[in-house]
N, C-alpha and C. Protein backbone atom coordinates (compact mmCIF):
# COMPACT_ATOMS: atom_id res chain seq x y z
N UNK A 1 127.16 86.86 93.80
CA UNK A 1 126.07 86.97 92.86
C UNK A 1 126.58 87.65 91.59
N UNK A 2 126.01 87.01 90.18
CA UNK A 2 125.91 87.87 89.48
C UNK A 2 124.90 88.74 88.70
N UNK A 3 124.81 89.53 87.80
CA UNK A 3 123.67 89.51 87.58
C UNK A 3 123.52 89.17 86.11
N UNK A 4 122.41 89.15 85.92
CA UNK A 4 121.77 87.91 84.66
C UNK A 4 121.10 89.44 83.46
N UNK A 5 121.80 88.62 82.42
CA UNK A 5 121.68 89.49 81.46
C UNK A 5 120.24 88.98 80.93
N UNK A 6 119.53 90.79 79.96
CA UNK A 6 118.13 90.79 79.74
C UNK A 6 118.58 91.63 78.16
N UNK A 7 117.71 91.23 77.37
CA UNK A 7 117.29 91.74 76.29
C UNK A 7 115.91 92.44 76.27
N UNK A 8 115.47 93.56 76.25
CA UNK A 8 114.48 94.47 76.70
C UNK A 8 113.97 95.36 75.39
N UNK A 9 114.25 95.02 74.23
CA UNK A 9 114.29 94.90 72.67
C UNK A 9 112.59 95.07 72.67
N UNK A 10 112.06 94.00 72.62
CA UNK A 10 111.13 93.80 72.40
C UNK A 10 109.68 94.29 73.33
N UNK A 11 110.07 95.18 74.28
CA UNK A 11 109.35 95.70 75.07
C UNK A 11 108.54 97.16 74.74
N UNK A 12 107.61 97.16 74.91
CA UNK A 12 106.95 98.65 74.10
C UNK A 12 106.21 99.28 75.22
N UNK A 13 106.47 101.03 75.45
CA UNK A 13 105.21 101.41 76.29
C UNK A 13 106.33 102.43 77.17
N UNK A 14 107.23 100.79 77.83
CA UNK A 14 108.38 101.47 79.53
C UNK A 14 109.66 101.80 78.01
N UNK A 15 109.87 102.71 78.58
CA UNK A 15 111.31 103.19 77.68
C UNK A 15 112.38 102.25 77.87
N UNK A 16 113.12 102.88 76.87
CA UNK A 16 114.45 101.81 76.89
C UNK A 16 115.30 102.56 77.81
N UNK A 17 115.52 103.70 77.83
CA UNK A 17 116.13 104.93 79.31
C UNK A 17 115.69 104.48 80.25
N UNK A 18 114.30 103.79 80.60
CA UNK A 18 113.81 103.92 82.39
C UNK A 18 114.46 102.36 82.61
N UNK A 19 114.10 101.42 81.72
CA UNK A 19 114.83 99.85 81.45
C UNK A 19 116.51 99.90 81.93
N UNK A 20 116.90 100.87 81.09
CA UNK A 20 118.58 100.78 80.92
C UNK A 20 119.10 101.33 82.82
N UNK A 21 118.31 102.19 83.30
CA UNK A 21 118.56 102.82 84.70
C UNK A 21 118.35 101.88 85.54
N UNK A 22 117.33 100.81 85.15
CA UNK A 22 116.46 100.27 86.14
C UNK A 22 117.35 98.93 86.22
N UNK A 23 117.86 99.13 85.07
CA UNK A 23 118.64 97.48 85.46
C UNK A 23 120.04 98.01 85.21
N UNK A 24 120.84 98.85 84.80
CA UNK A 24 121.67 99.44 84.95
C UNK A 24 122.27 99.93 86.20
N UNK A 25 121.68 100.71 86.87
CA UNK A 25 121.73 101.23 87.86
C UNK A 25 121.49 100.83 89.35
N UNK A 26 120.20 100.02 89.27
CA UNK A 26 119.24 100.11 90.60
C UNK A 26 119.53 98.42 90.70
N UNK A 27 119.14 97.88 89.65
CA UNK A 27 119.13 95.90 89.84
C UNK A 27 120.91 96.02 89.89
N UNK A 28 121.86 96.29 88.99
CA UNK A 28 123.45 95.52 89.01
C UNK A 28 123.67 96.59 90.47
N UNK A 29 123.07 97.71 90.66
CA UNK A 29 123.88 98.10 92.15
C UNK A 29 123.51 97.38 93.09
N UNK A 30 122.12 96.67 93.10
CA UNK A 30 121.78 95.77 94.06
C UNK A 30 122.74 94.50 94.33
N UNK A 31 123.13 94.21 92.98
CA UNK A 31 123.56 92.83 92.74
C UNK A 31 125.19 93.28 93.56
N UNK A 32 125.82 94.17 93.76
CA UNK A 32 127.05 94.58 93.99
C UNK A 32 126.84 94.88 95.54
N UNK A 33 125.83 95.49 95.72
CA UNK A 33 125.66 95.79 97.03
C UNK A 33 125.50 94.43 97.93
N UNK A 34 124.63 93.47 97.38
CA UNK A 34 124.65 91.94 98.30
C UNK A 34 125.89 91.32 98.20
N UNK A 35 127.21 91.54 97.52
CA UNK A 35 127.75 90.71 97.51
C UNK A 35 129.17 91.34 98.26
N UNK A 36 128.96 92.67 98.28
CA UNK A 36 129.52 93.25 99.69
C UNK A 36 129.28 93.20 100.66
N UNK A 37 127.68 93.15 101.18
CA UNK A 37 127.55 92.47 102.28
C UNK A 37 128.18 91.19 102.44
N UNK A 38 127.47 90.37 101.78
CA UNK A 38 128.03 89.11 101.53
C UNK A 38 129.70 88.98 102.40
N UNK A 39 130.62 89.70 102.01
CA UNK A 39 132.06 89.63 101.97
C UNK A 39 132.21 89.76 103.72
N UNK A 40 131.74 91.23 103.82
CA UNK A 40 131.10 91.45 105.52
C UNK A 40 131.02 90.76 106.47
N UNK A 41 129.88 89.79 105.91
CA UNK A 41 129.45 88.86 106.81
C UNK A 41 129.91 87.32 106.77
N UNK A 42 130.72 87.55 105.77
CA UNK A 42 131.87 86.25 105.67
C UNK A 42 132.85 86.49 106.90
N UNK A 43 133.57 87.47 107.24
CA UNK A 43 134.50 87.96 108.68
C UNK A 43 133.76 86.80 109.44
N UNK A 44 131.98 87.47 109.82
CA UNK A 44 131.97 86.83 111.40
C UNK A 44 131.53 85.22 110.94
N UNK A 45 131.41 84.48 109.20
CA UNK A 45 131.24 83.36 109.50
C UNK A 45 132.41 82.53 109.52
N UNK A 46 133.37 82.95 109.53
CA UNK A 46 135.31 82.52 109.37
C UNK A 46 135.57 82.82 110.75
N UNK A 47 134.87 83.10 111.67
CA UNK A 47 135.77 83.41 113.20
C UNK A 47 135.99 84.99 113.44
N UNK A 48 135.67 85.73 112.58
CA UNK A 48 136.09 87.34 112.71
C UNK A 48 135.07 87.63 113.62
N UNK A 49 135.44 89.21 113.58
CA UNK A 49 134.50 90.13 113.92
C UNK A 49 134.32 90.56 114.64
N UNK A 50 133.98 91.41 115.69
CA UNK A 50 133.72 91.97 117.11
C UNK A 50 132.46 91.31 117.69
N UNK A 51 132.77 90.24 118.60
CA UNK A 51 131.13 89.20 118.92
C UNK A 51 130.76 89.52 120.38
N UNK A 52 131.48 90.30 121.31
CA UNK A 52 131.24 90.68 122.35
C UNK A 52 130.06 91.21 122.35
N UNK A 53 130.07 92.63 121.97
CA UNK A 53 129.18 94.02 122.15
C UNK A 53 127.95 93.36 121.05
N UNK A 54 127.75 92.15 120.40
CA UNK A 54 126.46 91.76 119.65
C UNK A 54 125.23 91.95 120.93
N UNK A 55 124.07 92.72 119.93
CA UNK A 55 122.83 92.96 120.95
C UNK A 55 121.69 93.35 119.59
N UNK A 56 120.94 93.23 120.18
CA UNK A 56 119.37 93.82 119.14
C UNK A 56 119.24 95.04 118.65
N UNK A 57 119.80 95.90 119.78
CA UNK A 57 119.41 97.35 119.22
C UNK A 57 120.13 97.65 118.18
N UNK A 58 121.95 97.45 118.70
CA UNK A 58 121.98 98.09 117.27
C UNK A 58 123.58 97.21 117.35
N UNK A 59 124.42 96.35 116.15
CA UNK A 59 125.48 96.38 115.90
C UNK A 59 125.65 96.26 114.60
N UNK A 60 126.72 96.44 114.41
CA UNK A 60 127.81 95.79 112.80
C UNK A 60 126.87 94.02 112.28
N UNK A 61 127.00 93.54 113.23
CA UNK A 61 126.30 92.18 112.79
C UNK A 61 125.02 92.68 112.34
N UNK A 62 124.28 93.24 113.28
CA UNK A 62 122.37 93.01 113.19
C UNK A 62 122.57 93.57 112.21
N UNK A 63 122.92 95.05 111.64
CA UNK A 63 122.73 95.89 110.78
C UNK A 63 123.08 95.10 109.42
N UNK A 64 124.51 93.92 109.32
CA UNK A 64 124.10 93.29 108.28
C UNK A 64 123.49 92.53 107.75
N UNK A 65 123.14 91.92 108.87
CA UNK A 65 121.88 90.56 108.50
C UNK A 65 120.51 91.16 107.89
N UNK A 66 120.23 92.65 108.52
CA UNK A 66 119.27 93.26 107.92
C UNK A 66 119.89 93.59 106.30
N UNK A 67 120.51 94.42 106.19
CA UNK A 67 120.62 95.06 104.92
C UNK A 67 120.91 93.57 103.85
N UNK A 68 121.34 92.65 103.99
CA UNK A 68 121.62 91.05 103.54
C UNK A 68 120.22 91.13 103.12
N UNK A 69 119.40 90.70 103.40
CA UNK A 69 117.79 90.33 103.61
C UNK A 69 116.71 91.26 102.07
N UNK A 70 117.45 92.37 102.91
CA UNK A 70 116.80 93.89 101.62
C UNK A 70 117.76 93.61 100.21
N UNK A 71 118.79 93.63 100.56
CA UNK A 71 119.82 93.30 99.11
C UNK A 71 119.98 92.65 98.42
N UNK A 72 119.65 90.92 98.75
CA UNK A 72 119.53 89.81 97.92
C UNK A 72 117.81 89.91 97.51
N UNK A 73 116.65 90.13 98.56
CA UNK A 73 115.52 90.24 98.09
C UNK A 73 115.22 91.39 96.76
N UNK A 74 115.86 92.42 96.77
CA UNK A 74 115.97 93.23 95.86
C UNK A 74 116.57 92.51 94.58
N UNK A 75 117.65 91.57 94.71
CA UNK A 75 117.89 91.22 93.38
C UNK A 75 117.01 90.45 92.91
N UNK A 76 116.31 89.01 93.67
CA UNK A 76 115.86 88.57 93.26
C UNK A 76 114.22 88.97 92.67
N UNK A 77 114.22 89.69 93.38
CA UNK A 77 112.33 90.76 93.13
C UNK A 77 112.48 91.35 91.32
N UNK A 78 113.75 92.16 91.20
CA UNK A 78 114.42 92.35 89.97
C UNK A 78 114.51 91.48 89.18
N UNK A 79 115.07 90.36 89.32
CA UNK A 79 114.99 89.69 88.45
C UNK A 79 113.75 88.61 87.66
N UNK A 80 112.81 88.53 88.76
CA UNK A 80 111.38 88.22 88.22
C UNK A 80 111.01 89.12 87.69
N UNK A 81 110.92 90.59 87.89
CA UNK A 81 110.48 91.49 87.29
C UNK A 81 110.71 91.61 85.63
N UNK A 82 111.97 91.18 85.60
CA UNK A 82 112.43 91.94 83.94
C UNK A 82 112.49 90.50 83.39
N UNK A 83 112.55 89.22 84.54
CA UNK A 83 112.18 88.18 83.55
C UNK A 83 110.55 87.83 82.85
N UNK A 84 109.97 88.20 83.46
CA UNK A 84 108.14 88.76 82.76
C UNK A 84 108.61 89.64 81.80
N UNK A 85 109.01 90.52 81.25
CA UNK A 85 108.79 91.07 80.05
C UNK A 85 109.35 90.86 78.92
N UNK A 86 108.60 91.52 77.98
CA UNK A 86 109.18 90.95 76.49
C UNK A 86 108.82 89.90 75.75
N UNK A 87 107.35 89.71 76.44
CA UNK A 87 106.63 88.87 76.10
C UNK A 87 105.04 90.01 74.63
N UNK A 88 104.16 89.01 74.24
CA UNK A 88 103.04 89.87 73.89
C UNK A 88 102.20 89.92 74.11
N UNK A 89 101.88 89.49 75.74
CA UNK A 89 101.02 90.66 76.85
C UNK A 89 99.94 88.89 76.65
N UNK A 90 99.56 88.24 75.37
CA UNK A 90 98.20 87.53 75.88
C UNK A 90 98.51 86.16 76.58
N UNK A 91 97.06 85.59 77.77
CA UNK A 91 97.90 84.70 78.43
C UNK A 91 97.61 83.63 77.64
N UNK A 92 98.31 82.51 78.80
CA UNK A 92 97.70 81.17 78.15
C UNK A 92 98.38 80.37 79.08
N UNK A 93 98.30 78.70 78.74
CA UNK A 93 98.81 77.72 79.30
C UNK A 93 98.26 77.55 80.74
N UNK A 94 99.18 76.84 81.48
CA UNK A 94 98.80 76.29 82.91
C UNK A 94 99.04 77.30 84.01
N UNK A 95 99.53 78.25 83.81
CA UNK A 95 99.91 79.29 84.60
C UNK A 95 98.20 80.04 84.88
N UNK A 96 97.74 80.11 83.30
CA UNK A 96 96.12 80.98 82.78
C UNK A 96 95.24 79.66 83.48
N UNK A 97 94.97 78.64 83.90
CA UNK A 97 94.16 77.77 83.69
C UNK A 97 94.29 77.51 85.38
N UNK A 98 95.43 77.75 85.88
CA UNK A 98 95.59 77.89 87.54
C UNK A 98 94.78 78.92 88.32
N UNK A 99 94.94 80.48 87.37
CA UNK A 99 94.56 81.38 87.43
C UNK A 99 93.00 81.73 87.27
N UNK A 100 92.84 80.78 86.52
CA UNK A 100 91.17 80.56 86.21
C UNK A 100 90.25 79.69 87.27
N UNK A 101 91.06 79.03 87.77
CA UNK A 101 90.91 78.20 88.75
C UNK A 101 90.51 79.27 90.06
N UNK A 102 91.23 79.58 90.75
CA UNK A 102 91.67 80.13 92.12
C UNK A 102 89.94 81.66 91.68
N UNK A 103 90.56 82.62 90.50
CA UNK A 103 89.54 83.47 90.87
C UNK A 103 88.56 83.22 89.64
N UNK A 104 87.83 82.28 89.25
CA UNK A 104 86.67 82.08 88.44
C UNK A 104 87.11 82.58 87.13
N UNK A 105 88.02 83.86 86.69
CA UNK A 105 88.01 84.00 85.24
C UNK A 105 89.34 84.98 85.01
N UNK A 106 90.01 84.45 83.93
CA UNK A 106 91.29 85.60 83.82
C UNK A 106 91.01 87.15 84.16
N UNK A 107 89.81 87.44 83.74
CA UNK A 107 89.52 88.69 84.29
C UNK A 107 89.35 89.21 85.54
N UNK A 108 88.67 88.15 86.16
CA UNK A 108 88.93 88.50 88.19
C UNK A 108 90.52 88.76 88.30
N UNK A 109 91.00 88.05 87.86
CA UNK A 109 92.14 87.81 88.35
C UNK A 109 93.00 89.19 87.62
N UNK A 110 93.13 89.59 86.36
CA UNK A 110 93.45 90.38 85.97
C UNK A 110 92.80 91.77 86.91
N UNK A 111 91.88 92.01 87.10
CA UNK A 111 91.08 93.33 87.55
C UNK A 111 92.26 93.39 89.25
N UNK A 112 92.04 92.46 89.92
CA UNK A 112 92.09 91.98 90.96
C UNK A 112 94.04 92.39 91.82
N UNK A 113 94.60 91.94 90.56
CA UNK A 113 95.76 92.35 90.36
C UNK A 113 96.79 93.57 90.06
N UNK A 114 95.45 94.01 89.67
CA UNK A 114 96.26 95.11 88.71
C UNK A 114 95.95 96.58 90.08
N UNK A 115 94.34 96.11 90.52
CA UNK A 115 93.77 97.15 91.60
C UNK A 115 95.08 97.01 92.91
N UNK A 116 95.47 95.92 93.21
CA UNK A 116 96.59 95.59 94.05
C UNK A 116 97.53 96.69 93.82
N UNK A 117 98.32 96.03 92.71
CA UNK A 117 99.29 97.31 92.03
C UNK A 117 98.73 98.70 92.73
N UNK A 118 97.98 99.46 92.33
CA UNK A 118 97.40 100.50 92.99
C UNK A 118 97.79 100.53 94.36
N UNK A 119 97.40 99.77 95.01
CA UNK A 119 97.96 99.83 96.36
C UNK A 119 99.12 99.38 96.85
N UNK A 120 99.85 98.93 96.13
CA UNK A 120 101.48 98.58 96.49
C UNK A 120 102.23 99.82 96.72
N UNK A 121 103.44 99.83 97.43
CA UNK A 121 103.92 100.58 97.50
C UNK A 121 105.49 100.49 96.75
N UNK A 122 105.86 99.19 97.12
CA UNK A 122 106.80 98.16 96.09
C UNK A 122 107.01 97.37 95.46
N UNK A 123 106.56 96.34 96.31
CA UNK A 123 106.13 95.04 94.99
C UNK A 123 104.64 94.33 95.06
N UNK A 124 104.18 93.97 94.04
CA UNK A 124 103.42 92.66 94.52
C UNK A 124 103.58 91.53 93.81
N UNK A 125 103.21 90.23 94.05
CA UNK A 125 103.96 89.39 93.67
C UNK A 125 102.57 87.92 93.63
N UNK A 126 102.57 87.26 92.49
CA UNK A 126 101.78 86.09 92.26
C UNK A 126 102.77 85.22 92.42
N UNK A 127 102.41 84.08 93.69
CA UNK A 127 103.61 83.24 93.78
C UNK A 127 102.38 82.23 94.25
N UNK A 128 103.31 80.87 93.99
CA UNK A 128 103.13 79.47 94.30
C UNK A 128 103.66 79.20 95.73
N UNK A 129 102.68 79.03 96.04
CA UNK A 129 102.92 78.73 98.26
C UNK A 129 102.42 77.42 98.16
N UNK A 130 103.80 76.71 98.53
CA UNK A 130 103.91 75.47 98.82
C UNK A 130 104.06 74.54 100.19
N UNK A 131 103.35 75.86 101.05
CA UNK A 131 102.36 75.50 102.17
C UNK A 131 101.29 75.09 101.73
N UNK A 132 100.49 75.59 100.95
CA UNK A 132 98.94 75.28 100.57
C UNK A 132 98.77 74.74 99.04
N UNK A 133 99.75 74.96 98.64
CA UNK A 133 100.18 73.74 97.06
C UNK A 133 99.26 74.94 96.64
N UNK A 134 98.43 76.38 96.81
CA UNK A 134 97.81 77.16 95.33
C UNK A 134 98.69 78.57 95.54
N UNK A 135 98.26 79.00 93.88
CA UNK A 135 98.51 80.41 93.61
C UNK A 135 98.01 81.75 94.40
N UNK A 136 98.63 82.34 94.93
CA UNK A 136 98.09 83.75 95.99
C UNK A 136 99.15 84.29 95.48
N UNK A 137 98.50 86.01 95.54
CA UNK A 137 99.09 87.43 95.46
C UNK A 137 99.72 87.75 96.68
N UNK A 138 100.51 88.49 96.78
CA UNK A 138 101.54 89.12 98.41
C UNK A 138 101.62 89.94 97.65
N UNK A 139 101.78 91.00 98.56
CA UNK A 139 102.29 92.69 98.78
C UNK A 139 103.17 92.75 99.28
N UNK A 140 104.45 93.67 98.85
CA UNK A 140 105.57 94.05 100.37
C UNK A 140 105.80 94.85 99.45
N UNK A 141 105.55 96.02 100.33
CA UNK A 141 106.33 97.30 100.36
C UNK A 141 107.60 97.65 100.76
N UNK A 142 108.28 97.01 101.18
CA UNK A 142 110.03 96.53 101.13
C UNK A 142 110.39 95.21 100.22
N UNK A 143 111.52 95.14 100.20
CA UNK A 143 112.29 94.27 99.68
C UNK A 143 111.82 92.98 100.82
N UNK A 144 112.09 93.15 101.81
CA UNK A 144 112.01 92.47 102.80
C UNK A 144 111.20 92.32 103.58
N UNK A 145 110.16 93.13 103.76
CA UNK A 145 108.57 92.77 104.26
C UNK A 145 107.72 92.36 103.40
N UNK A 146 107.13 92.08 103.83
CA UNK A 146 105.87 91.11 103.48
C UNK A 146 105.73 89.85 102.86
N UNK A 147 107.04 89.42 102.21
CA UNK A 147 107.17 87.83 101.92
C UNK A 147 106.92 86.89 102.52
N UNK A 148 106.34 85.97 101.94
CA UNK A 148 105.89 84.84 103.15
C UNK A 148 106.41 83.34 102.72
N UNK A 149 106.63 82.86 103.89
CA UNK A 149 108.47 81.59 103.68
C UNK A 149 107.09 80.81 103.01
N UNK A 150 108.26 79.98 102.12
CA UNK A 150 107.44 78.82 101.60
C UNK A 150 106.83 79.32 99.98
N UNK A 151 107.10 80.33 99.50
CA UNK A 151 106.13 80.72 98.42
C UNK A 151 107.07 81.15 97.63
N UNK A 152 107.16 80.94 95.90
CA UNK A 152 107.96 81.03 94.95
C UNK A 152 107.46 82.27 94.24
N UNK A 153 108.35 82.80 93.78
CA UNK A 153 107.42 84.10 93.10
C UNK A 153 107.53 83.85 91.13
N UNK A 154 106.28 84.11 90.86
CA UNK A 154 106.00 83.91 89.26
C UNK A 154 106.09 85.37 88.88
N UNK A 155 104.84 85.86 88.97
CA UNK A 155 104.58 87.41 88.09
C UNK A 155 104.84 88.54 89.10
N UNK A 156 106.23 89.03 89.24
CA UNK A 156 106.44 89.98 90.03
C UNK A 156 106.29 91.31 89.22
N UNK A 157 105.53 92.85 89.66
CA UNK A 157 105.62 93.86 89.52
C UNK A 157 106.20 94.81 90.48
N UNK A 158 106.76 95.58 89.89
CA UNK A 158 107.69 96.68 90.46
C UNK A 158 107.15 98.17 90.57
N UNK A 159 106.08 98.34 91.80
CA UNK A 159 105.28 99.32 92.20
C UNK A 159 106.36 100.61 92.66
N UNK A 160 107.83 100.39 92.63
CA UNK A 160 108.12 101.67 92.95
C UNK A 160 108.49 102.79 91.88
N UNK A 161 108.62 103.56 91.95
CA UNK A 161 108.20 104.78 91.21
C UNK A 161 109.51 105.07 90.58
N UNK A 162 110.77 104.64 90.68
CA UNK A 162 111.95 104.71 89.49
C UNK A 162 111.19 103.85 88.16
N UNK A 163 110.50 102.93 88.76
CA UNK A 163 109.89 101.64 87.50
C UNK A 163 109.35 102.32 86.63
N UNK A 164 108.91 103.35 86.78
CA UNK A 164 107.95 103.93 86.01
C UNK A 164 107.91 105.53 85.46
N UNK A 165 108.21 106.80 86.70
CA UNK A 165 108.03 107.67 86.94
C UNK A 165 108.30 108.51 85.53
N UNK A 166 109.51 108.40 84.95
CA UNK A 166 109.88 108.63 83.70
C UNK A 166 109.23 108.84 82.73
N UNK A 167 108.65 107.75 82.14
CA UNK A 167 107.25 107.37 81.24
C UNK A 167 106.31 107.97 81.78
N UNK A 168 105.72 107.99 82.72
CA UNK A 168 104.26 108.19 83.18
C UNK A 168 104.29 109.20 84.47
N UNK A 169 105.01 109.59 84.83
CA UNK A 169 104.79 110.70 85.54
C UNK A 169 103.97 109.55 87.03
N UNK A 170 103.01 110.21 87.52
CA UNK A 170 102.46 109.92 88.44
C UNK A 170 101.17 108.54 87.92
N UNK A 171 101.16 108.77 86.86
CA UNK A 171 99.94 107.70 85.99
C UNK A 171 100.48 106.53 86.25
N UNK A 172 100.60 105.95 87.41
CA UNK A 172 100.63 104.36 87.56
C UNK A 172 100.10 103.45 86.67
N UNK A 173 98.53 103.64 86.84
CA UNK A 173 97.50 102.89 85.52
C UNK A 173 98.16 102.79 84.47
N UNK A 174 98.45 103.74 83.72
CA UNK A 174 98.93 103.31 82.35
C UNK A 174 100.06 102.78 82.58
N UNK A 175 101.21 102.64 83.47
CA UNK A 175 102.06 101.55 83.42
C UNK A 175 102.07 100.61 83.78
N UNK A 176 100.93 100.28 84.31
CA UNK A 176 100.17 98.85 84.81
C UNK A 176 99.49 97.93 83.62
N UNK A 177 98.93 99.07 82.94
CA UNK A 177 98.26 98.29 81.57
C UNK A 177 99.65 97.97 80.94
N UNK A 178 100.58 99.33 80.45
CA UNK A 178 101.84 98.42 79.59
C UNK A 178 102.83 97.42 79.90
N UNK A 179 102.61 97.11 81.69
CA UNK A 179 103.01 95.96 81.98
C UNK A 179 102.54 94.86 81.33
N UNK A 180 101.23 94.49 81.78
CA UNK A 180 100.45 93.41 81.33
C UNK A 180 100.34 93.28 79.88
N UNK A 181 100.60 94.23 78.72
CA UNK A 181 100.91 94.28 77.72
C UNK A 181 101.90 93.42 77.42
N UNK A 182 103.18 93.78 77.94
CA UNK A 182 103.95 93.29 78.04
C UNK A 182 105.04 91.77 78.35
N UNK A 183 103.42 91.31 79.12
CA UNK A 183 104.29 89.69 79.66
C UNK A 183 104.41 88.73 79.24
N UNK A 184 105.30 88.15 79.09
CA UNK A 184 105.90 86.90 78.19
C UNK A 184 105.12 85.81 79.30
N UNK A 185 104.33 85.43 78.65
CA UNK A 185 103.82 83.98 79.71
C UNK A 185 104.29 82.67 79.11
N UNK A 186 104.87 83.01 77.96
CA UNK A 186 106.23 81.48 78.06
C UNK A 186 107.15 81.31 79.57
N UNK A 187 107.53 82.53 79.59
CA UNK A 187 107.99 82.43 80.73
C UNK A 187 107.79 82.40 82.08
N UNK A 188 106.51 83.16 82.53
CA UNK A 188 105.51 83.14 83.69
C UNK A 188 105.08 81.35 83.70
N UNK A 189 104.92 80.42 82.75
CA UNK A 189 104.54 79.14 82.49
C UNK A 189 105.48 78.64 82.76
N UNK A 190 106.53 78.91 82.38
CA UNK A 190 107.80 78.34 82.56
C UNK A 190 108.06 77.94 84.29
N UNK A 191 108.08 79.12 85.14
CA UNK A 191 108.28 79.58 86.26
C UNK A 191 107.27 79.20 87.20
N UNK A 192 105.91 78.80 86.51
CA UNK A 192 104.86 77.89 87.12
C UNK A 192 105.35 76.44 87.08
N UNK A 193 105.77 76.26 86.38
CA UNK A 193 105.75 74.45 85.75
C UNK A 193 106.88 74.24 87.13
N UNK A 194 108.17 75.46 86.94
CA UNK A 194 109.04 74.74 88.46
C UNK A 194 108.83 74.67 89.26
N UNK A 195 108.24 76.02 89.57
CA UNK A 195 107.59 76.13 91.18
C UNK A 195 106.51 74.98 91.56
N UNK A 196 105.69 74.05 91.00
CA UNK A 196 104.99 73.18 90.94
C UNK A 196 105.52 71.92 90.99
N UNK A 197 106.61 72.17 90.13
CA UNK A 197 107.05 70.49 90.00
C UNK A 197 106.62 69.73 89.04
N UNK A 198 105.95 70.57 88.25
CA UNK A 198 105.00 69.74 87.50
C UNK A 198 106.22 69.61 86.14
């Protein structure tokens, strides 16, 4: 993996310090950390590895297939994240008109979303589930829980508290509003139109 460069210029509210850590630090260590696993777990797919003593509770294998799972989901959660911003926050297009659809008015849907946030603990995520061909919200409070197979993610937010803590102290709300301030729905549209097919 590598990781994918962001221009964060145009963003107002989240600092350019909590930005520069957040993708500096936390997203490229992620991106380094999966691709050490990665290397890891190349041994046992080449014939390596110690395959005897493999069991549930606890080995070298299980432990990487887990941390694999948290490490690539982390990049990719990251990278929806910082690909939403840098936008100027108002919606529009087919992404807004899907959205209008599913909860009666950008505002359900906005209120609806944002109260979520509140209760996240890590992410939540507006994705296209292409089990049921519509738009639904998911929660996971890991990298790796709560995703559900089959579903593309559009407008991801980043409920954990490096995202923010900096700027706002414990005031989630106000970094919830300067999110949504914030979102480029060229690109949220963009990210609808693939996930759709349309």
């Amino acid at each position: 993996m590598s990781p994918k460069e962001y221009n964060f210029s145009k963003v107002t509210g989240i600092s350019q310090k909590t930005l520069d850590i957040h993708y500096n630090k936390l997203y490229k260590g992620y991106v380094n950390k999966a691709n050490e696993i990665g290397e890891k777990l190349r041994v046992y797919a080449l014939g390596g590895g110690d395959v005897e003593t493999v069991n549930p509770t606890f080995h070298d294998l299980r432990s990487l297939r887990d941390a694999e799972t948290f490490a690539v989901n982390a990049v990719y959660l990251h990278e929806h994240y910082f690909d939403a911003l840098g936008g100027d926050g108002v919606p529009g297009g087919e992404l807004k008109k899907a959205i209008e659809e599913k909860w009666e008015s950008y505002a359900n849907f906005e209120r609806y979303f944002k109260v979520s946030c509140l209760a996240a603990r890590g992410w939540l995520v507006l994705a296209w589930n292409n089990n049921t061909k519509k738009i639904n919200i998911y929660m996971a409070d890991a990298h790796n829980q709560g995703g559900v197979w089959g579903c593309e993610p559009i407008l991801v937010f980043d409920a954990y508290e490096h995202a923010y803590f900096i700027d706002y102290g414990s005031d989630r709300k106000s970094y919830i509003n300067d999110f949504f301030k914030n979102l480029n729905w060229d690109a949220l549209n963009k990210k609808y139109k693939e996930a759709t097919g349309e």
